[in-house]
N, C-alpha and C. Protein backbone atom coordinates (compact mmCIF):
# COMPACT_ATOMS: atom_id res chain seq x y z
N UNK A 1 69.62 88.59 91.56
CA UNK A 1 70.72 87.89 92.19
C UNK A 1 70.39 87.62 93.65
N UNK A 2 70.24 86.17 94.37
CA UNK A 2 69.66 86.17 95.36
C UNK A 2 71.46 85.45 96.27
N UNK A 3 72.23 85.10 95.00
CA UNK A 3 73.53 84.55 95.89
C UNK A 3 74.12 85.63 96.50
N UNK A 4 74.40 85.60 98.02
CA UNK A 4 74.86 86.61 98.74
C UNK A 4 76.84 86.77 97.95
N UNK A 5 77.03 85.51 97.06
CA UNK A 5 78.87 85.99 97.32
C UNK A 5 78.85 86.23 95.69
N UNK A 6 77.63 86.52 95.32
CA UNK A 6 77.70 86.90 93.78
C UNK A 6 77.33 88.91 93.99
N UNK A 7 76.88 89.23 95.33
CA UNK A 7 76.59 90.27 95.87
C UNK A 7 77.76 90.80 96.10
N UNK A 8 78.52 90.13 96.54
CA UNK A 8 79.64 90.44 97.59
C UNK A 8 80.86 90.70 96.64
N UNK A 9 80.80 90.16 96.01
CA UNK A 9 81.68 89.91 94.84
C UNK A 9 81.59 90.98 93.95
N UNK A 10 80.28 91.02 93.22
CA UNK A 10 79.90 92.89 92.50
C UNK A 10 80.48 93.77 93.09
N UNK A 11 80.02 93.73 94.38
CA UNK A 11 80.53 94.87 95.04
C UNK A 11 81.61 95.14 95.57
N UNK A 12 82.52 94.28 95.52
CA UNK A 12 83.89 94.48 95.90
C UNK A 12 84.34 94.85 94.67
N UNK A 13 84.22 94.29 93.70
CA UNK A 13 84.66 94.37 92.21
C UNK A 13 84.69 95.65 91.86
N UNK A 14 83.55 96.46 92.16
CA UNK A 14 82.84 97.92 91.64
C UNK A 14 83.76 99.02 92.41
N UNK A 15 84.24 98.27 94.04
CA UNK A 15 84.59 99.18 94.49
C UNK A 15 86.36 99.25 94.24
N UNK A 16 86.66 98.59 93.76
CA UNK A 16 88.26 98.01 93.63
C UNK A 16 88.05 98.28 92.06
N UNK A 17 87.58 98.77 91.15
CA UNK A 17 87.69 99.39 90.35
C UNK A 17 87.83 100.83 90.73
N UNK A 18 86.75 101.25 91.28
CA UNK A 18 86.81 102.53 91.98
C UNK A 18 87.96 103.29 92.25
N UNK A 19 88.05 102.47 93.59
CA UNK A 19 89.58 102.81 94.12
C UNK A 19 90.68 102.94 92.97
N UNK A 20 90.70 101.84 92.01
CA UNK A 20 92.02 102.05 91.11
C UNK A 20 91.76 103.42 90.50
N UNK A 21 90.94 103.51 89.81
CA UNK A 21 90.46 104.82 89.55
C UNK A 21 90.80 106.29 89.66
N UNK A 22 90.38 106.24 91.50
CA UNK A 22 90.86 107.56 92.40
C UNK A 22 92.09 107.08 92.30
N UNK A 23 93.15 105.90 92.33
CA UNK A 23 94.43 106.07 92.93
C UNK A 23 95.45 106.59 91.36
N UNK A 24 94.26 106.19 90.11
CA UNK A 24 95.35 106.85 88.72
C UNK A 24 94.93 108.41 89.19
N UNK A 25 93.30 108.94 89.25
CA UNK A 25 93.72 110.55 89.05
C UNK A 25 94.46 110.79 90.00
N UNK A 26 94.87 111.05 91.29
CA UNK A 26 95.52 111.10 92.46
C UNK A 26 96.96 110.89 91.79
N UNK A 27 97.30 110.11 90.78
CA UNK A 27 98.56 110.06 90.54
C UNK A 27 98.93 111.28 89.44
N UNK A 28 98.01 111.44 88.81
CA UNK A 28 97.89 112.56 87.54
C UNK A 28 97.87 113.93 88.18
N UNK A 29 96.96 113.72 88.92
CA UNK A 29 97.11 115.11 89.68
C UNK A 29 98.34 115.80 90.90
N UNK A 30 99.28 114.69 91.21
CA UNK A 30 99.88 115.10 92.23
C UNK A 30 99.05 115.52 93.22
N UNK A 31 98.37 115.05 93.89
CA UNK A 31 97.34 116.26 95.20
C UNK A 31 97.79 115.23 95.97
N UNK A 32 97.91 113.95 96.31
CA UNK A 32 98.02 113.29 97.79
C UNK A 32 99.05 111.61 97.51
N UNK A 33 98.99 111.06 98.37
CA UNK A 33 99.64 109.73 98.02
C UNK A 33 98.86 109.18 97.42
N UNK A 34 98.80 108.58 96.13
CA UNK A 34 98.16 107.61 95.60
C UNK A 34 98.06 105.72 95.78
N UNK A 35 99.30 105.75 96.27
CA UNK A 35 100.07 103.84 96.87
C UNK A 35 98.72 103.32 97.59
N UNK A 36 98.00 104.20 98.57
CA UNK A 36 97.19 103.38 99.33
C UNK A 36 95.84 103.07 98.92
N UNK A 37 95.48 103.95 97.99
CA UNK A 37 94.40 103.55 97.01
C UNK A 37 94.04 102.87 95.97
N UNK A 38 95.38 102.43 95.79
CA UNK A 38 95.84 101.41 94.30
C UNK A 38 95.65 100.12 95.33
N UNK A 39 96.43 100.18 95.97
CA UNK A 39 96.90 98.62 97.11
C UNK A 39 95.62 98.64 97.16
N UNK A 40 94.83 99.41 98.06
CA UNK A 40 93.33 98.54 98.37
C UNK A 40 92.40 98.27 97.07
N UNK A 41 92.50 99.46 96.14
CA UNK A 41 91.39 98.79 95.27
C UNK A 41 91.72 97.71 94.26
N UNK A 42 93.24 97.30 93.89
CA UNK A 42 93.54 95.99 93.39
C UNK A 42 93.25 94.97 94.91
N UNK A 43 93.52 95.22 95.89
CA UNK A 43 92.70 93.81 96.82
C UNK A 43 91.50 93.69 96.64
N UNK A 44 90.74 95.02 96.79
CA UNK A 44 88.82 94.29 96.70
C UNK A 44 88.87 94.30 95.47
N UNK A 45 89.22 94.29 94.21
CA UNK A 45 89.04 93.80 93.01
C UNK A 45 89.32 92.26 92.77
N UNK A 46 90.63 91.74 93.33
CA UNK A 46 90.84 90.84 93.28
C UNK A 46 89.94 89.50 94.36
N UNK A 47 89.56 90.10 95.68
CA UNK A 47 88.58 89.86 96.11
C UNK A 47 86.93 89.39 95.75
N UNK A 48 86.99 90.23 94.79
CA UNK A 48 85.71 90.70 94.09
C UNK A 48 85.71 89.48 93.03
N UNK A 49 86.77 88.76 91.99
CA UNK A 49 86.38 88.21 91.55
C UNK A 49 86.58 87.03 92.05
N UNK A 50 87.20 86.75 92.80
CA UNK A 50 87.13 85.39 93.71
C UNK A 50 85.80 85.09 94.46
N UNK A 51 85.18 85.73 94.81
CA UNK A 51 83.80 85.98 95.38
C UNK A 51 82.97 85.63 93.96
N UNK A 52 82.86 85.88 92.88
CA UNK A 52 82.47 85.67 91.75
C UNK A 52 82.64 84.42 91.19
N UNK A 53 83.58 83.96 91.12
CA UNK A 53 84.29 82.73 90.49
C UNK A 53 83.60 81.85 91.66
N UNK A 54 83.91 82.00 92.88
CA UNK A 54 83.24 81.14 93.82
C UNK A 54 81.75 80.75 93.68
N UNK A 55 80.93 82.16 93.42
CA UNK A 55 79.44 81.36 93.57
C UNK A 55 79.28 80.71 91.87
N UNK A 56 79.95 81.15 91.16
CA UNK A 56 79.43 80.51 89.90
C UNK A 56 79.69 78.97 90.15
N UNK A 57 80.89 78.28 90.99
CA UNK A 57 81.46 76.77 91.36
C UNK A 57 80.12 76.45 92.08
N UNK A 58 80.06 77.45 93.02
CA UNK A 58 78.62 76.85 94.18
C UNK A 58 77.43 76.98 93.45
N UNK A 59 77.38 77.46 92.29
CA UNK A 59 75.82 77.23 91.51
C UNK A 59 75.68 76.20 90.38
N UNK A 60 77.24 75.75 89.37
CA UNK A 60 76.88 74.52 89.35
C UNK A 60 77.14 73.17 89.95
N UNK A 61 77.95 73.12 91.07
CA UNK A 61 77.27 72.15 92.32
C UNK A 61 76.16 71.35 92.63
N UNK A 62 75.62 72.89 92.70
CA UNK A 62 74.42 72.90 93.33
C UNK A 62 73.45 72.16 92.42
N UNK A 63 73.49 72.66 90.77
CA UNK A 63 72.72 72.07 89.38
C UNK A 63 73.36 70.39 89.50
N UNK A 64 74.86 70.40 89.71
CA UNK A 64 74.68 68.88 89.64
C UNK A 64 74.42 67.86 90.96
N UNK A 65 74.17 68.37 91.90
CA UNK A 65 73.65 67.65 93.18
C UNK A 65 71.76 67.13 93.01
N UNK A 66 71.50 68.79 92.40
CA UNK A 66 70.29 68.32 92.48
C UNK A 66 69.91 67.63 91.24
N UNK A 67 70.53 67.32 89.77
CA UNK A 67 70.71 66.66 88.70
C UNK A 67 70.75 64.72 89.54
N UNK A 68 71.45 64.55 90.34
CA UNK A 68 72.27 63.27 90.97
C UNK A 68 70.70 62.84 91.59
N UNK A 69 70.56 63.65 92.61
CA UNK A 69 69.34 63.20 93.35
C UNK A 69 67.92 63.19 92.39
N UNK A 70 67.63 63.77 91.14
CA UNK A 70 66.34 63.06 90.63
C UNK A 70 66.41 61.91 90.13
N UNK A 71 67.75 61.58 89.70
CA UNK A 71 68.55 60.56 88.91
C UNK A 71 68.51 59.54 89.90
N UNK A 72 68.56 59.55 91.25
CA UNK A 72 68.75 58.25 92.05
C UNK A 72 66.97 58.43 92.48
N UNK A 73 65.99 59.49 92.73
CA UNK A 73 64.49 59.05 92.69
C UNK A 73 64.01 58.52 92.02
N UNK A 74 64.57 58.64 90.24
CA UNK A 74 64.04 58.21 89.33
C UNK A 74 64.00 56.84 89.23
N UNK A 75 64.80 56.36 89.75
CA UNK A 75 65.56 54.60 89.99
C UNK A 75 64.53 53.91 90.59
């Protein structure tokens, strides 16, 4: 993977799973507030796939830009 927002995106994803994660045991366990660990890891999750969804738009773009331009050399 050399797209930096297909990077960015994994990794927000991974970590906003995470977080939801710690914020269910945290809820199972009673040991601390759980609210602030849910809130953030549904944002970088949701983050995460918008970052995803984005480079997949910017990669076929990109296939049909450079599709357009052999198409007008070929001419």
């Amino acid at each position: 993977m050399q797209n930096k927002y297909m990077k960015r995106g994994l990794a927000l994803f991974a970590a906003g799973v995470a977080l939801i994660l710690l914020g269910y045991y945290l809820k199972d366990t009673e040991l601390m507030k759980y609210g602030w660990a849910m809130i953030i890891g549904y944002l970088a999750f949701g983050v995460g796939v918008l970052y995803i969804v984005y480079s997949l738009m910017r990669k076929i773009e990109r296939r049909s830009l450079l599709n357009d331009r052999a198409e007008e050399a070929g001419k």
